[in-house]
Every structure is written in structure tokens, then in C-alpha cells.
C-alpha atoms as a PDB file:
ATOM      1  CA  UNK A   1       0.000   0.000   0.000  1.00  0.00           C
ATOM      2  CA  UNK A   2       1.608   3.274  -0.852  1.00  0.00           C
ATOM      3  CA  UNK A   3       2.524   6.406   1.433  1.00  0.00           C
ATOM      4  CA  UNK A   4      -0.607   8.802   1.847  1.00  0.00           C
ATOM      5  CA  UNK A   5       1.328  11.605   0.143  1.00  0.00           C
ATOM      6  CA  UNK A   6       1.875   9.408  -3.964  1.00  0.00           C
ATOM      7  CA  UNK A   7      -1.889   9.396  -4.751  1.00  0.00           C
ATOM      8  CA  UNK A   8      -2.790  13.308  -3.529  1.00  0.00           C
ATOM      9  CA  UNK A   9       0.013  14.154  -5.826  1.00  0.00           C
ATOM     10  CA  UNK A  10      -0.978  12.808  -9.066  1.00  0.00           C
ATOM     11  CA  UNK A  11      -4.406  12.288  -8.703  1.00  0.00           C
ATOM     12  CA  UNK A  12      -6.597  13.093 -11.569  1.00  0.00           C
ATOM     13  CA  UNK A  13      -3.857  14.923 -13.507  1.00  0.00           C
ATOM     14  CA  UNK A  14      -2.585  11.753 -15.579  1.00  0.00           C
ATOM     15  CA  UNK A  15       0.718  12.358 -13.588  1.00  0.00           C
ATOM     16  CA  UNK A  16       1.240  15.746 -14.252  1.00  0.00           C
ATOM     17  CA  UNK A  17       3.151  17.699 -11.528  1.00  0.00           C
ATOM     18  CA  UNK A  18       0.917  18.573  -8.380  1.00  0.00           C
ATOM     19  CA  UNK A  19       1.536  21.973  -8.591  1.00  0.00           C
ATOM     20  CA  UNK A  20       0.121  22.122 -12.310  1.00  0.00           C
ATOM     21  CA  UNK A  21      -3.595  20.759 -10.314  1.00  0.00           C
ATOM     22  CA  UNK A  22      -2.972  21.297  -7.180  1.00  0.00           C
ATOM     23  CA  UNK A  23      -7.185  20.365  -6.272  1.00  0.00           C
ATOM     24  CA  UNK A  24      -6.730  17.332  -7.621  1.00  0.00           C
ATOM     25  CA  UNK A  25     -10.159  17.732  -9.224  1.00  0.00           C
ATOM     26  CA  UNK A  26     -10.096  17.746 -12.456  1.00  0.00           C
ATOM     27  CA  UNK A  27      -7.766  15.805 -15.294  1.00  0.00           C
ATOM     28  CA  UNK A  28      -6.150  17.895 -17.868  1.00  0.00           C
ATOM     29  CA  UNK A  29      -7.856  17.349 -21.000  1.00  0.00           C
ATOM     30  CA  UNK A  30      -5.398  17.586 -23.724  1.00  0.00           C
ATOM     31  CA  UNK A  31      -2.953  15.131 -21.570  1.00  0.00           C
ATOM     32  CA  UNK A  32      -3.228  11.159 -21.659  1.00  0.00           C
ATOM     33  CA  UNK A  33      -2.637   9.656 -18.382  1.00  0.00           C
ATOM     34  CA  UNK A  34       0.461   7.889 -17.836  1.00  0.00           C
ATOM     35  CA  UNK A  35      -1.366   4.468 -16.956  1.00  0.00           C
ATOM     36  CA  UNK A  36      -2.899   4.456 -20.394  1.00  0.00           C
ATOM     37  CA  UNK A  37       0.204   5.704 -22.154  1.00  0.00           C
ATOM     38  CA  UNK A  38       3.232   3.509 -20.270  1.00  0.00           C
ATOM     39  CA  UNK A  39       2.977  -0.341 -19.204  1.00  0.00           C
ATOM     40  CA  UNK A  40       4.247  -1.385 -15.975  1.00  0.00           C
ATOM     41  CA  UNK A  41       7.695  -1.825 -16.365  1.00  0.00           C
ATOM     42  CA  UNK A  42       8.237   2.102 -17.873  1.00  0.00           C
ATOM     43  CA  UNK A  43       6.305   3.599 -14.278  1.00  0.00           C
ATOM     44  CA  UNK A  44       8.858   5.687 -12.154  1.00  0.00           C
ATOM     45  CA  UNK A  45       7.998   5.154  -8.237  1.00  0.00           C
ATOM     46  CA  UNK A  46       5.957   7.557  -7.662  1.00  0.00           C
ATOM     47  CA  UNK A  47       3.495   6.953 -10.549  1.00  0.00           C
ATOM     48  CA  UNK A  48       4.151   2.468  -9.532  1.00  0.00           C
ATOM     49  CA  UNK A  49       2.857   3.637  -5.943  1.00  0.00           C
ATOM     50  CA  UNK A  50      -0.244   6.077  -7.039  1.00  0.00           C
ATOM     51  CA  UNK A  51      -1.767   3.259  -9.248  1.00  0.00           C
ATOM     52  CA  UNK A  52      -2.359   0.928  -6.178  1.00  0.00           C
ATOM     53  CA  UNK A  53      -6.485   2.233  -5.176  1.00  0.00           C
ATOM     54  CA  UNK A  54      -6.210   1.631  -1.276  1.00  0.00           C
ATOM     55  CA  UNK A  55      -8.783  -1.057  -1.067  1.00  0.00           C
ATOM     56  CA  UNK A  56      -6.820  -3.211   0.995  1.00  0.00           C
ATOM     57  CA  UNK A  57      -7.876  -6.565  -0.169  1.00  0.00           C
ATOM     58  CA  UNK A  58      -4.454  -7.992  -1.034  1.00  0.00           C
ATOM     59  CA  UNK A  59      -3.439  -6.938   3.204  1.00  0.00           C
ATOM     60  CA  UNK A  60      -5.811  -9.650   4.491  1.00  0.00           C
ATOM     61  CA  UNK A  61      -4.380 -12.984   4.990  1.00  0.00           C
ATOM     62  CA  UNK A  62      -4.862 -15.790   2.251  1.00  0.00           C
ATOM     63  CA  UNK A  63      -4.156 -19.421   3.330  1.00  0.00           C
ATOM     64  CA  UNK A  64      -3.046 -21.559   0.855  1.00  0.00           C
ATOM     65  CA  UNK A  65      -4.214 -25.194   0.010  1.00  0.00           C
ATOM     66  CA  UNK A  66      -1.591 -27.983   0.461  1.00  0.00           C
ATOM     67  CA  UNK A  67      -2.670 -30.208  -1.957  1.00  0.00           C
ATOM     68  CA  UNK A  68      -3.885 -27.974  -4.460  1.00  0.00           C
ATOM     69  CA  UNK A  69      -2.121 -25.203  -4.160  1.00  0.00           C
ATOM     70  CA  UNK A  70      -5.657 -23.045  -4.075  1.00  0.00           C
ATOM     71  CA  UNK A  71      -5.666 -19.586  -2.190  1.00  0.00           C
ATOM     72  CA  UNK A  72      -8.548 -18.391  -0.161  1.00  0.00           C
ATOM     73  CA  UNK A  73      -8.803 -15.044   1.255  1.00  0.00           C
ATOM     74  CA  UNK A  74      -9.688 -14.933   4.953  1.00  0.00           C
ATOM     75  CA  UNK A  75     -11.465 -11.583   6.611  1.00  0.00           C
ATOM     76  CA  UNK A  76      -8.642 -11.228   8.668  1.00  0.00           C
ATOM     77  CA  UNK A  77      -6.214  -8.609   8.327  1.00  0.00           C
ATOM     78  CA  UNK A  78      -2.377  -8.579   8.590  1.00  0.00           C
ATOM     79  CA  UNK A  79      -1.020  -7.225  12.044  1.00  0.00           C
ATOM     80  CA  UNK A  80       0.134  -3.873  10.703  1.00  0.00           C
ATOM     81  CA  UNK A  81      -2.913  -3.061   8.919  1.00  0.00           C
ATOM     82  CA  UNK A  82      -5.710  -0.574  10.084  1.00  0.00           C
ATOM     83  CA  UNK A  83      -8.931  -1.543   8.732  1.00  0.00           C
ATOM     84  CA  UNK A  84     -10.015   2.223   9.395  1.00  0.00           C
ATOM     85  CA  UNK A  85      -7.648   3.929   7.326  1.00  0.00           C
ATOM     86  CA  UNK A  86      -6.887   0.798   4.971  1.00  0.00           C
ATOM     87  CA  UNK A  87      -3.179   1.960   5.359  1.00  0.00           C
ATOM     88  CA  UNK A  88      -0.314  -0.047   6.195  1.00  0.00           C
ATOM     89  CA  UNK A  89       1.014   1.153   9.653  1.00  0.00           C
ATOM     90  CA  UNK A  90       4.127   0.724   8.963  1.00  0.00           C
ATOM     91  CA  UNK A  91       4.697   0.660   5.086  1.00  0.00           C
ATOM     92  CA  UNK A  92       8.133   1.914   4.699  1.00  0.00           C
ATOM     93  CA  UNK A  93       9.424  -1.125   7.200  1.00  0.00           C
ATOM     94  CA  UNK A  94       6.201  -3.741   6.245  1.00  0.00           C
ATOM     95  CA  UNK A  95       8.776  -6.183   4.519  1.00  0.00           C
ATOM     96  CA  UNK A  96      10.993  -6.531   7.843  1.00  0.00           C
ATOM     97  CA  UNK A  97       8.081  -6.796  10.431  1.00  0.00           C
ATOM     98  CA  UNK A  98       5.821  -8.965   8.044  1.00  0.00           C
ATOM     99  CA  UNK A  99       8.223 -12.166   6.623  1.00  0.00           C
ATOM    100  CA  UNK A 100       5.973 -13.186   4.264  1.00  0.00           C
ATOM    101  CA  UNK A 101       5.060  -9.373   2.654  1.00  0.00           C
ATOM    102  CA  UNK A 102       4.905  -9.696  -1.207  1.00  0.00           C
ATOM    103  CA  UNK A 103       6.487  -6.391  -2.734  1.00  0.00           C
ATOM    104  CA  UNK A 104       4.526  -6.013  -5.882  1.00  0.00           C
ATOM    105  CA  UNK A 105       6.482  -6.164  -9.434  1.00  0.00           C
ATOM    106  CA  UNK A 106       5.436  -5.710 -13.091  1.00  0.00           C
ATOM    107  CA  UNK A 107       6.650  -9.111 -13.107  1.00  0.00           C
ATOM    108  CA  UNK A 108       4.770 -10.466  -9.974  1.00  0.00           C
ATOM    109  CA  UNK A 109       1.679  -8.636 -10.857  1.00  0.00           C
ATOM    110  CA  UNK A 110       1.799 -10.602 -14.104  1.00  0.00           C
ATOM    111  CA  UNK A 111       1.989 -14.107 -12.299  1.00  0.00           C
ATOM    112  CA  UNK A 112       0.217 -13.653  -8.850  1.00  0.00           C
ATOM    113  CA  UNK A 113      -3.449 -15.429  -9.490  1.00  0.00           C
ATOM    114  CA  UNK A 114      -5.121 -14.017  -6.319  1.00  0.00           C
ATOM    115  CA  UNK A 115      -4.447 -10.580  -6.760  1.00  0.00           C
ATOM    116  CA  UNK A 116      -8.042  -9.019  -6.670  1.00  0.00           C
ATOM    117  CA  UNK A 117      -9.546  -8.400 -10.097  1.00  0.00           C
ATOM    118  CA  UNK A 118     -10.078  -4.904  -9.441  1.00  0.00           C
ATOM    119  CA  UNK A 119      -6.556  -4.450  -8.722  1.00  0.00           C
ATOM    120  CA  UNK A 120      -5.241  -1.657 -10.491  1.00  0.00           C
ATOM    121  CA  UNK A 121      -2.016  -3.082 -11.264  1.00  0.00           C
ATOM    122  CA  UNK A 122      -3.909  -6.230 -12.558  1.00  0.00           C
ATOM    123  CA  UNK A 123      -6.280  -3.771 -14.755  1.00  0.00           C
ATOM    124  CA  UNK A 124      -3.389  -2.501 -16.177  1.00  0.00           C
ATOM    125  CA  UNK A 125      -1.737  -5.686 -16.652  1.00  0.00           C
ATOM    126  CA  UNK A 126      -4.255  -6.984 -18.277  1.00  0.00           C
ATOM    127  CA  UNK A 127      -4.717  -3.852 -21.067  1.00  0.00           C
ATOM    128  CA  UNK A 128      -8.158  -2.180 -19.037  1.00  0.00           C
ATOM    129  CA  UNK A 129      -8.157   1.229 -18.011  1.00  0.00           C
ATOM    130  CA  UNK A 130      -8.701   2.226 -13.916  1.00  0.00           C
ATOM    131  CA  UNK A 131     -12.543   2.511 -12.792  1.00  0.00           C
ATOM    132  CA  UNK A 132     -14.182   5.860 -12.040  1.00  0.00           C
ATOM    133  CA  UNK A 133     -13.459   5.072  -8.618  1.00  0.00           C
ATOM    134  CA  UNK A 134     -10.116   5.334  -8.577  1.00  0.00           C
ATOM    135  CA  UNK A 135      -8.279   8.066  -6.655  1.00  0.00           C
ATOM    136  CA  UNK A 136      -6.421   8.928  -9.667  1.00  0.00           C
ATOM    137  CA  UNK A 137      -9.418   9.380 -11.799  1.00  0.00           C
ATOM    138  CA  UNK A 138     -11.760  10.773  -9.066  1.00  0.00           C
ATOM    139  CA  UNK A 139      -9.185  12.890  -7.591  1.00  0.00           C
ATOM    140  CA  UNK A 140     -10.514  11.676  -4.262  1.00  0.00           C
ATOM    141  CA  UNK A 141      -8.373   8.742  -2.507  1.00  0.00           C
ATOM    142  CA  UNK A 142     -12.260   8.382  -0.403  1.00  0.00           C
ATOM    143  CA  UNK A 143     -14.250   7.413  -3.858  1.00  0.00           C
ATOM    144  CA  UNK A 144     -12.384   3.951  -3.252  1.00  0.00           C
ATOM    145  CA  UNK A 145     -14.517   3.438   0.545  1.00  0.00           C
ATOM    146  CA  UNK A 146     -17.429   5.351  -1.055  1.00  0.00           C
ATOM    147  CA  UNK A 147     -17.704   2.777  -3.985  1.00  0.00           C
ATOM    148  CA  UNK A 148     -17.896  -0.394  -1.845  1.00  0.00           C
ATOM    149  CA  UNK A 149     -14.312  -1.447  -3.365  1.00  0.00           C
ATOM    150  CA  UNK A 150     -12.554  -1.298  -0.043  1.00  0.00           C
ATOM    151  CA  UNK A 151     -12.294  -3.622   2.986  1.00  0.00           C
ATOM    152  CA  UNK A 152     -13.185  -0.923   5.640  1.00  0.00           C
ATOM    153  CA  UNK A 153     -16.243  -2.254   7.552  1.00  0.00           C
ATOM    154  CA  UNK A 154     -15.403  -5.550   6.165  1.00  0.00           C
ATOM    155  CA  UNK A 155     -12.283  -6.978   8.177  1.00  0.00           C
ATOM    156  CA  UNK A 156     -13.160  -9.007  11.349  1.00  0.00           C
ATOM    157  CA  UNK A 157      -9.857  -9.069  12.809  1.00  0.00           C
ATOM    158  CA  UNK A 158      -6.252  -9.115  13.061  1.00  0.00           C
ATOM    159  CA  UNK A 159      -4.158 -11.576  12.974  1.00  0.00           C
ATOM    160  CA  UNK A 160      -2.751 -11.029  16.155  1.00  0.00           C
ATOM    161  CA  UNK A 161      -5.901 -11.276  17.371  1.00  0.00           C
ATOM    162  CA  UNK A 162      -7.034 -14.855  16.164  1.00  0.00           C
ATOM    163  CA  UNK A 163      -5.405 -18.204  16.923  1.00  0.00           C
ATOM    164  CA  UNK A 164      -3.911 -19.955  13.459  1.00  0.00           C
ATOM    165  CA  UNK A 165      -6.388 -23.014  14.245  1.00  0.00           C
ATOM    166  CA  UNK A 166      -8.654 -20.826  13.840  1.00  0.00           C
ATOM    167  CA  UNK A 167      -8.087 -19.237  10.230  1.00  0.00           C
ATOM    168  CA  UNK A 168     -10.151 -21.471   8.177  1.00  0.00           C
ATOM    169  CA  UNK A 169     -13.094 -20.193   9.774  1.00  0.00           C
ATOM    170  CA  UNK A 170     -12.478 -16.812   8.302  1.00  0.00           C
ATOM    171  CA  UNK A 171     -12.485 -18.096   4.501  1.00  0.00           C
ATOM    172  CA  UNK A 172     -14.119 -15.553   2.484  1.00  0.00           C
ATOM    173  CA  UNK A 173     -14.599 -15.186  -1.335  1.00  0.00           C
ATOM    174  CA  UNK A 174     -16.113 -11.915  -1.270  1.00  0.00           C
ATOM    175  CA  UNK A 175     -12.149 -10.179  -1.926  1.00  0.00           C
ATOM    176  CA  UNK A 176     -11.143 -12.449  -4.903  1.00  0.00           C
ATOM    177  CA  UNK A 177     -14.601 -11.185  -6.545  1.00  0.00           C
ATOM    178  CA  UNK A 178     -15.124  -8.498  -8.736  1.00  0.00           C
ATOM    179  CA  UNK A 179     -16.462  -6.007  -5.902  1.00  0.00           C
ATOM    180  CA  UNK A 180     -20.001  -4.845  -6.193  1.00  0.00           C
ATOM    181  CA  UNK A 181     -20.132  -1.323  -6.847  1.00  0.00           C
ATOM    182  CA  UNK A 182     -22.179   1.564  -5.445  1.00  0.00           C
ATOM    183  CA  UNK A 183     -23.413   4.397  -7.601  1.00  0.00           C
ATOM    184  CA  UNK A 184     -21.112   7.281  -7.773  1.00  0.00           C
ATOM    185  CA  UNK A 185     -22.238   9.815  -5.528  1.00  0.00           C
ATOM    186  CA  UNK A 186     -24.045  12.904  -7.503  1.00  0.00           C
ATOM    187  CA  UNK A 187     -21.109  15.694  -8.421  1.00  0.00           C
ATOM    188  CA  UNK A 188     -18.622  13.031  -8.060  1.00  0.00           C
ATOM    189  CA  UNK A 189     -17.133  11.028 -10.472  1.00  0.00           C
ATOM    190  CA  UNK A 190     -19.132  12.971 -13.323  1.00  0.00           C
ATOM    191  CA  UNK A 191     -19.027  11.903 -16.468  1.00  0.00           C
ATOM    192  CA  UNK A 192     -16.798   9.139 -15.709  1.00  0.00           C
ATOM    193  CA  UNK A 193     -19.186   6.107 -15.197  1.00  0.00           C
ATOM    194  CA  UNK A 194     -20.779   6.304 -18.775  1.00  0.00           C
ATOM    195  CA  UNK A 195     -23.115   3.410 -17.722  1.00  0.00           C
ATOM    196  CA  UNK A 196     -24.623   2.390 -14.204  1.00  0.00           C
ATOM    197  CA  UNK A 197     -22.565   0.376 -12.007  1.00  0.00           C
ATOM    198  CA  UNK A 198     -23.756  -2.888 -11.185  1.00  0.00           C
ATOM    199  CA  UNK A 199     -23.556  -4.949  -8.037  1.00  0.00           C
ATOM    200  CA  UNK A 200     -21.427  -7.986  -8.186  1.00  0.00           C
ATOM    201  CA  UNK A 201     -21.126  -9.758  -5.800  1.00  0.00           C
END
């Protein structure tokens, strides 16, 4: 999950500097974004960190199947992330506290079958453009929570709150599902749903 500050700064102006739209309202209109105009591998770090939505369904913990390898997502949420905020606590140290933290790759994001399929980096992966929801084409990192995409409301504990026994009784399929979607709220996301959303799941 990236640092609060990567989204605020190129939201909604298809990576233009901050300072050029510094509201973050509105994308400018003679510019292509840089998500539709680079793949993966050609992203600098800041625009790599802006494209993930801050849903939070890859930070809950997925067991995997011995025998066949399956992965099912659990509602349970790794220690250092705040189902409030959908934020990593610690994000800039998350791969020395958490062992088994997956940094994300162009690479990785092409191989990794659970990420969710509204993942951003999957979207892109996979030649589809970001929903209206997205901070970077709503200019508003909330639209994410506001849509229905997120996990806030949604997580029913951490796992240093739950015994490992006790982790197959959190299996959920809800966050390997397309997520249902709410309607975008009115003077939000105008223009940028050009049908209704539909619920899902």
C-alpha cells in the first residue's frame, strides 16, 4: 500500500506535476494519463505507488491449500494493517516486520493469481483502463470506501488477534470477486461512469 502523500500528488492529472492541479479535481484534458500511455515496467515510483487504489484486499491474509495449491482469502487482516484507514502502519518497514510481505512487481503482478480483479495493477496488466473510482481518476483517494471497493467495515480481525487453528473459519470469497459497486455519488465522479454500475457480488 503506498505512502498517503503518492496518490494526492498525481491524482486526476494523468501524472502531471501537483503543482500544475494542485485540487486534484479535475484531469487535464489535452494530456493522456500515464497508466494508459506507459505499461508497468516504464512507471517511475511515484506513478508504480499512485496506481495501487487503497482497497486493501491484497493486506488480508490468504491461506493456501496444500494439496492444491488453491488460495482463499480470509477476513482477517495482517497485524500492521488498520482496517479504518486501509493503510499499512508501517509501510516503509512492512517487509521486515511482516516475513511473508509480497512487494509487488510488473513481473509479480503478471503471475500472482489471487491478486483481486479490481486491482489496479492487474487492470493494467491486463490492457483495461482504472474505474471511475479510482483516486487517480476521481481525484478523491475516499471514492475507493465510497464505492464499496474497499475492505473498511469488512475486516473481522487481526491476525494477532485470532489463533492460526482458527483461520479457516475466516475463509471468504467476497475479496477475490469483482467487488459490487455503489453508484457514484451525484457531483462526483461525473461523467466518468458512462453506464450504471452494477452490483457484483
Amino acid at each position: 500500500m503506498p505512502p498517503p502523500f503518492s496518490r494526492s500528488k498525481l491524482a486526476a492529472s494523468g501524472g502531471a506535476p501537483f503543482a500544475a492541479n494542485p485540487r486534484g479535481t479535475a484531469k487535464l484534458a489535452d494530456e493522456i494519463p500515464f497508466w494508459k500511455r506507459k505499461p508497468l515496467e516504464a512507471l517511475n515510483t511515484a506513478e508504480w505507488e499512485s496506481l495501487c487504489d487503497g482497497c486493501g484486499r491484497c493486506c488480508l491474509v490468504k491461506l493456501e491449500d496444500e494439496e492444491s495449491g488453491k488460495i482463499h482469502f480470509t477476513d482477517v487482516g495482517c497485524k500492521l494493517f488498520n482496517p479504518n484507514t486501509c493503510r499499512c502502519a508501517d509501510y516503509a518497514h512492512r517487509r521486515r516486520k511482516v516475513q511473508d510481505c509480497i512487494k509487488l512487481t510488473p513481473a509479480k503482478v503478471r503471475t500472482l493469481g489471487w491478486l483481486p480483479p479490481s486491482c489496479a495493477y492487474r487492470m493494467i496488466a491486463e490492457g483495461r483502463d482504472l474505474a471511475w473510482w479510482h483516486p487517480l481518476v476521481s481525484g478523491s483517494q475516499a471514492s475507493v470506501h465510497e464505492a464499496g471497493v474497499s475492505v473498511r467495515g469488512r475486516v473481522r480481525a487481526s491476525e494477532n488477534e485470532i489463533r492460526l487453528a482458527n483461520y479457516p473459519d475466516n475463509i471468504v470469497d467476497w475479496p477475490g470477486k469483482t467487488p459490487r459497486i455503489a453508484q457514484p455519488k451525484a457531483g462526483k465522479a461525473a461523467g466518468l461512469a458512462k453506464s450504471p454500475a452494477r452490483r457484483r457480488d
